[in-house]
C-alpha atoms as a PDB file:
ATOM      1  CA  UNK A   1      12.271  51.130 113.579  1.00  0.00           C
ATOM      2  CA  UNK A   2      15.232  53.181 112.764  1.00  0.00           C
ATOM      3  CA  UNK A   3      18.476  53.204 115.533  1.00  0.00           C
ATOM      4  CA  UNK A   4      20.811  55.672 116.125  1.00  0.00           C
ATOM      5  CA  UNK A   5      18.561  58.565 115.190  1.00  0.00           C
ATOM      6  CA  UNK A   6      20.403  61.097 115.257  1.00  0.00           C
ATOM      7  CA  UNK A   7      23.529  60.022 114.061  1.00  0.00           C
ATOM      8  CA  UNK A   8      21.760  59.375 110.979  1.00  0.00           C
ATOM      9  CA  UNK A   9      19.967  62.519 111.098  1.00  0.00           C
ATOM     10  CA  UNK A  10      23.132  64.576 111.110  1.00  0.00           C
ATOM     11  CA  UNK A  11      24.289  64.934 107.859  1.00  0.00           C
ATOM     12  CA  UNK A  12      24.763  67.015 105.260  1.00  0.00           C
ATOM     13  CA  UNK A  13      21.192  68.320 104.210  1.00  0.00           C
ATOM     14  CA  UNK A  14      20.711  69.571 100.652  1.00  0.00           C
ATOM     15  CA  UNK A  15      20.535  73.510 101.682  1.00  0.00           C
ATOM     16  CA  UNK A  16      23.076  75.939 100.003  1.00  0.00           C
ATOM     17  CA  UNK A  17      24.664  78.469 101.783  1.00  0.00           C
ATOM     18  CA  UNK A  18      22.715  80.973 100.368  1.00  0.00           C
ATOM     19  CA  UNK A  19      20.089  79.405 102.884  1.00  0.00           C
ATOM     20  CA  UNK A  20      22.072  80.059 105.311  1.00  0.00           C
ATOM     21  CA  UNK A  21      19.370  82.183 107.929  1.00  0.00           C
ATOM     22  CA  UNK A  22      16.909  79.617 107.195  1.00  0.00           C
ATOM     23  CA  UNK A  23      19.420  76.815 108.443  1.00  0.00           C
ATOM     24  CA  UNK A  24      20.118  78.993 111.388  1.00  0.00           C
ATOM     25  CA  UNK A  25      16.426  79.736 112.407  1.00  0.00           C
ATOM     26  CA  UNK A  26      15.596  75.836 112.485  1.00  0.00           C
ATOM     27  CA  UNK A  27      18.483  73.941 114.117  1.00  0.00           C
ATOM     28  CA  UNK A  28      16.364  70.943 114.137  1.00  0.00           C
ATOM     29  CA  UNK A  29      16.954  67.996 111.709  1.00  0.00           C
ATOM     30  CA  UNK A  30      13.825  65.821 110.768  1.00  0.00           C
ATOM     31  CA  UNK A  31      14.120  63.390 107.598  1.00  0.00           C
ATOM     32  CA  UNK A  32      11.942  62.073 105.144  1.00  0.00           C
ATOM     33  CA  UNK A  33      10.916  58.776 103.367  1.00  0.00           C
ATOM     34  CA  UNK A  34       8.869  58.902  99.960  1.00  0.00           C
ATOM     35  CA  UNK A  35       6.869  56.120  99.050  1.00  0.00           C
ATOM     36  CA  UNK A  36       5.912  55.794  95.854  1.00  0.00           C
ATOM     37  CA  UNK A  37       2.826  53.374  94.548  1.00  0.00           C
ATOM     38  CA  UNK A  38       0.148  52.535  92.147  1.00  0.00           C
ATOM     39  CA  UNK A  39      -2.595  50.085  91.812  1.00  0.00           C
ATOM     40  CA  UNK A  40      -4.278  51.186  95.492  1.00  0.00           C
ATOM     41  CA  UNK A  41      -0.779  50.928  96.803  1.00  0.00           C
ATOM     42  CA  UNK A  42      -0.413  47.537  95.353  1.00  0.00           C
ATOM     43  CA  UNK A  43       2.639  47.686  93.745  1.00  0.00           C
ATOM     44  CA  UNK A  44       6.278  50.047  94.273  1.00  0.00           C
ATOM     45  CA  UNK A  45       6.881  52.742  90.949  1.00  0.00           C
ATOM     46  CA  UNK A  46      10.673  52.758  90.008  1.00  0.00           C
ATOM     47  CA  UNK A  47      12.460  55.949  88.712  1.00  0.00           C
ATOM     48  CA  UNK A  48       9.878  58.182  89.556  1.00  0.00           C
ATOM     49  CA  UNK A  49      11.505  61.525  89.633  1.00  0.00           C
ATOM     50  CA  UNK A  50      10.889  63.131  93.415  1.00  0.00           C
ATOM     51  CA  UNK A  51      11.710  66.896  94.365  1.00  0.00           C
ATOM     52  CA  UNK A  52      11.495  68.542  97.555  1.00  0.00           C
ATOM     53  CA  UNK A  53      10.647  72.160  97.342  1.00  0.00           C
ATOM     54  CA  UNK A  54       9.976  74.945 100.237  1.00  0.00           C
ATOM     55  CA  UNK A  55       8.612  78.061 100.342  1.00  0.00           C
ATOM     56  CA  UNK A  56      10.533  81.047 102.058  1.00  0.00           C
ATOM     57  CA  UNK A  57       9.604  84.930 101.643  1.00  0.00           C
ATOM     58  CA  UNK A  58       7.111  84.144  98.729  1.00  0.00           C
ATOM     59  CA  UNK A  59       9.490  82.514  96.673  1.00  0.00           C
ATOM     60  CA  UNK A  60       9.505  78.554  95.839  1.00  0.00           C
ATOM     61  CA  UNK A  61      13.178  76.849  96.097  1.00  0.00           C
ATOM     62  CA  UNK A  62      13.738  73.275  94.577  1.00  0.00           C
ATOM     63  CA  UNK A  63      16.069  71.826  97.139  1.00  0.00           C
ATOM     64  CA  UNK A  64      16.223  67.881  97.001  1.00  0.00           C
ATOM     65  CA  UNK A  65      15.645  65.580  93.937  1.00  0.00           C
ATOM     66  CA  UNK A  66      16.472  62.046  93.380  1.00  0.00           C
ATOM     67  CA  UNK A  67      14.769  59.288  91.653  1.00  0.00           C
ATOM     68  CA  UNK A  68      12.780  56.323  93.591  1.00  0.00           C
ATOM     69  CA  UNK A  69      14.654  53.012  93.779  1.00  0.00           C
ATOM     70  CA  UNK A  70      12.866  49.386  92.835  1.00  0.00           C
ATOM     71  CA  UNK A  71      11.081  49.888  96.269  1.00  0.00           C
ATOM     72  CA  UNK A  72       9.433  52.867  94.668  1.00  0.00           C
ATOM     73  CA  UNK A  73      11.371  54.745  97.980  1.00  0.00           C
ATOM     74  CA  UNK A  74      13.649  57.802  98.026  1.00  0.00           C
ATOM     75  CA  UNK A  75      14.633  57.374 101.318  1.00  0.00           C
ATOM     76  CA  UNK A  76      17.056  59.595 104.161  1.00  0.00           C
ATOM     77  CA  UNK A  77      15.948  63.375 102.948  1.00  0.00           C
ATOM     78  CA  UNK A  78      17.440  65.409 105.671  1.00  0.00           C
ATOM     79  CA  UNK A  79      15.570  68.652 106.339  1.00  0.00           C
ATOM     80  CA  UNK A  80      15.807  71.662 108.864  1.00  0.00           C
ATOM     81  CA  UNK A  81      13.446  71.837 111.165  1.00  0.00           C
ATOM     82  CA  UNK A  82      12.454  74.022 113.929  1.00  0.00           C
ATOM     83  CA  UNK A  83      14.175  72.316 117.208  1.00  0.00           C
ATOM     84  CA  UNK A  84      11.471  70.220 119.693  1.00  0.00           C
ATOM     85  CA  UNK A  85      12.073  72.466 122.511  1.00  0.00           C
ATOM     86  CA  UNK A  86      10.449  75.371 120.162  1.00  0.00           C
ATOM     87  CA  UNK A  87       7.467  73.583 119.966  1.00  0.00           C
ATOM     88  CA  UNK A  88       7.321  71.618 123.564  1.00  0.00           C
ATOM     89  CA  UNK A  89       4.945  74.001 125.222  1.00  0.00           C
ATOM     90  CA  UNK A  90       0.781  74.339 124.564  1.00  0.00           C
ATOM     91  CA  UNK A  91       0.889  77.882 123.615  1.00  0.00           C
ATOM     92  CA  UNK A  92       4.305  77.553 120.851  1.00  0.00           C
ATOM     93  CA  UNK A  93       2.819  73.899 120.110  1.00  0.00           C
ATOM     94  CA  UNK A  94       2.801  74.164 116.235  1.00  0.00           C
ATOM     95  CA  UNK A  95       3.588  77.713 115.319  1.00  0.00           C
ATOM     96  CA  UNK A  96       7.587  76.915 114.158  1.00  0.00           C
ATOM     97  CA  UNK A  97       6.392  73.836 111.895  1.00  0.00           C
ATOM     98  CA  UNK A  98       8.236  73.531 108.528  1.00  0.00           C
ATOM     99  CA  UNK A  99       6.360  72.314 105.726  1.00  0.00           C
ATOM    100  CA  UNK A 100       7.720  71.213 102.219  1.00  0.00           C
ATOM    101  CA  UNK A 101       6.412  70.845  99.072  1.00  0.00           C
ATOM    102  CA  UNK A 102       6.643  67.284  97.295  1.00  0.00           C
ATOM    103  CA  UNK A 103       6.001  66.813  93.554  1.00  0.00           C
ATOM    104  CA  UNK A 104       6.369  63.609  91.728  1.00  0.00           C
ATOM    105  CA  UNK A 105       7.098  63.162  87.827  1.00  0.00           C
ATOM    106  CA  UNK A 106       6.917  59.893  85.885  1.00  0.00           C
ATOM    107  CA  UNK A 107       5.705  59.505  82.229  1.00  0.00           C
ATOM    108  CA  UNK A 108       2.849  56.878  82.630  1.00  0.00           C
ATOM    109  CA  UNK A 109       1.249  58.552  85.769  1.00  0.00           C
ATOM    110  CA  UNK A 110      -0.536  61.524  86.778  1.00  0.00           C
ATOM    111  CA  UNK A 111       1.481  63.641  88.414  1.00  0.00           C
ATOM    112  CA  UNK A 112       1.900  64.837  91.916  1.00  0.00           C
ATOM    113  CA  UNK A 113       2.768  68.805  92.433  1.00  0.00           C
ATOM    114  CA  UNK A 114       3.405  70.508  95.777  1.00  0.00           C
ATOM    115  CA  UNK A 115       1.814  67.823  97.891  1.00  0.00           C
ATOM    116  CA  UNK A 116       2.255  69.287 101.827  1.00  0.00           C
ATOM    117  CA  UNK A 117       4.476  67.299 104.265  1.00  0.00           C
ATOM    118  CA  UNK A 118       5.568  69.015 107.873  1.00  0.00           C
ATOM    119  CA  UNK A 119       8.869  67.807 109.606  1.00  0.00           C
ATOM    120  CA  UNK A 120       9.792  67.957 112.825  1.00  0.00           C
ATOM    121  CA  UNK A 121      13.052  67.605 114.946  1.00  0.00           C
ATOM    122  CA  UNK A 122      14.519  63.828 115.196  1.00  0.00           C
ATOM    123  CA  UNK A 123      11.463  62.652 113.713  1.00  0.00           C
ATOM    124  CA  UNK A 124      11.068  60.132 110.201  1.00  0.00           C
ATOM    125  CA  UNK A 125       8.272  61.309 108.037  1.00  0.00           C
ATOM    126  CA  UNK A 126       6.608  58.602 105.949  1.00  0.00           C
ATOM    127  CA  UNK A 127       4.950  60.090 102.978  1.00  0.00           C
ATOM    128  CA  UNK A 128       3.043  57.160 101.026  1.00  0.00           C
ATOM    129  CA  UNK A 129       2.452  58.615  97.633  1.00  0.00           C
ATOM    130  CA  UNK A 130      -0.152  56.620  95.059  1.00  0.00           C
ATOM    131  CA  UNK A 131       0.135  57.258  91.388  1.00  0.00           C
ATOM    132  CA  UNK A 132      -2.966  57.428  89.238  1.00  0.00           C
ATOM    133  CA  UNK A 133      -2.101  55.791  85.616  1.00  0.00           C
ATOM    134  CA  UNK A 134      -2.629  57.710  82.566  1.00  0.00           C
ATOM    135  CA  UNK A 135      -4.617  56.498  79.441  1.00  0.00           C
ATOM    136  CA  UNK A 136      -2.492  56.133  76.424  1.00  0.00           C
ATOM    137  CA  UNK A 137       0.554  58.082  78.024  1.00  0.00           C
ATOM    138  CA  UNK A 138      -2.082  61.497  78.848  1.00  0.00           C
ATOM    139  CA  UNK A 139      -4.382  62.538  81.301  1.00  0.00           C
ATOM    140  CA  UNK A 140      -7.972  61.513  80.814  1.00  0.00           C
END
């Protein structure tokens, strides 16, 4: 369980200024764990190449990318969000959501492109992400 929250959640995220509306219309801060796998989720996948993409007026933005550690983890993505008071009420329940794109490179596996993942306001995502091997370095 992860303490002080939202000191932790404050940081720098990976936005440019040119994103600066989009910052602006989600003040929220969520963050996001990637877990990376194989073998039925048997065993961690080192240097696998993670990017974090988003969607905004019809156009697809790479905005995070880093490279798994020996725990198969890139861990502490900070993300806007839309705030928790924008979505604390039945009838605005869900309607602000933010949803990235996660994709997932590494020479012996299949890989992963634009996989969904919604973040919310002070909240950790988890996304546990299991690599299919490929058969003499290709896709079968």
């Amino acid at each position: 369980m992860i303490t002080d929250f939202e000191n932790r959640i404050s940081g720098d995220s990976p936005f440019k200024p040119e994103f600066e509306k989009f910052i602006n219309d989600n003040p929220g801060r969520g963050s996001l764990k990637v877990q990376i796998s194989a073998a039925n989720q048997s065993f961690p996948v080192k240097n696998v190449f993670v990017e974090v993409a988003m969607v905004e007026n019809g156009v697809r933005y790479s905005i995070y990318h880093d490279v798994t550690d020996s725990s198969g983890i890139v861990n502490e993505i900070v993300l806007p969000s839309c705030s928790a008071t924008q979505n604390n009420s039945p009838e605005t329940a869900g309607q602000n959501e933010k949803t990235y794109l996660v994709s997932a490179y590494h020479p012996a596996f299949a890989e992963i492109t634009d996989y969904p993942v919604t973040i919310q306001d002070r909240i950790e995502t988890i996304l546990p992400i299991a690599l299919e091997p490929l058969q003499n370095g290709r896709e079968e």
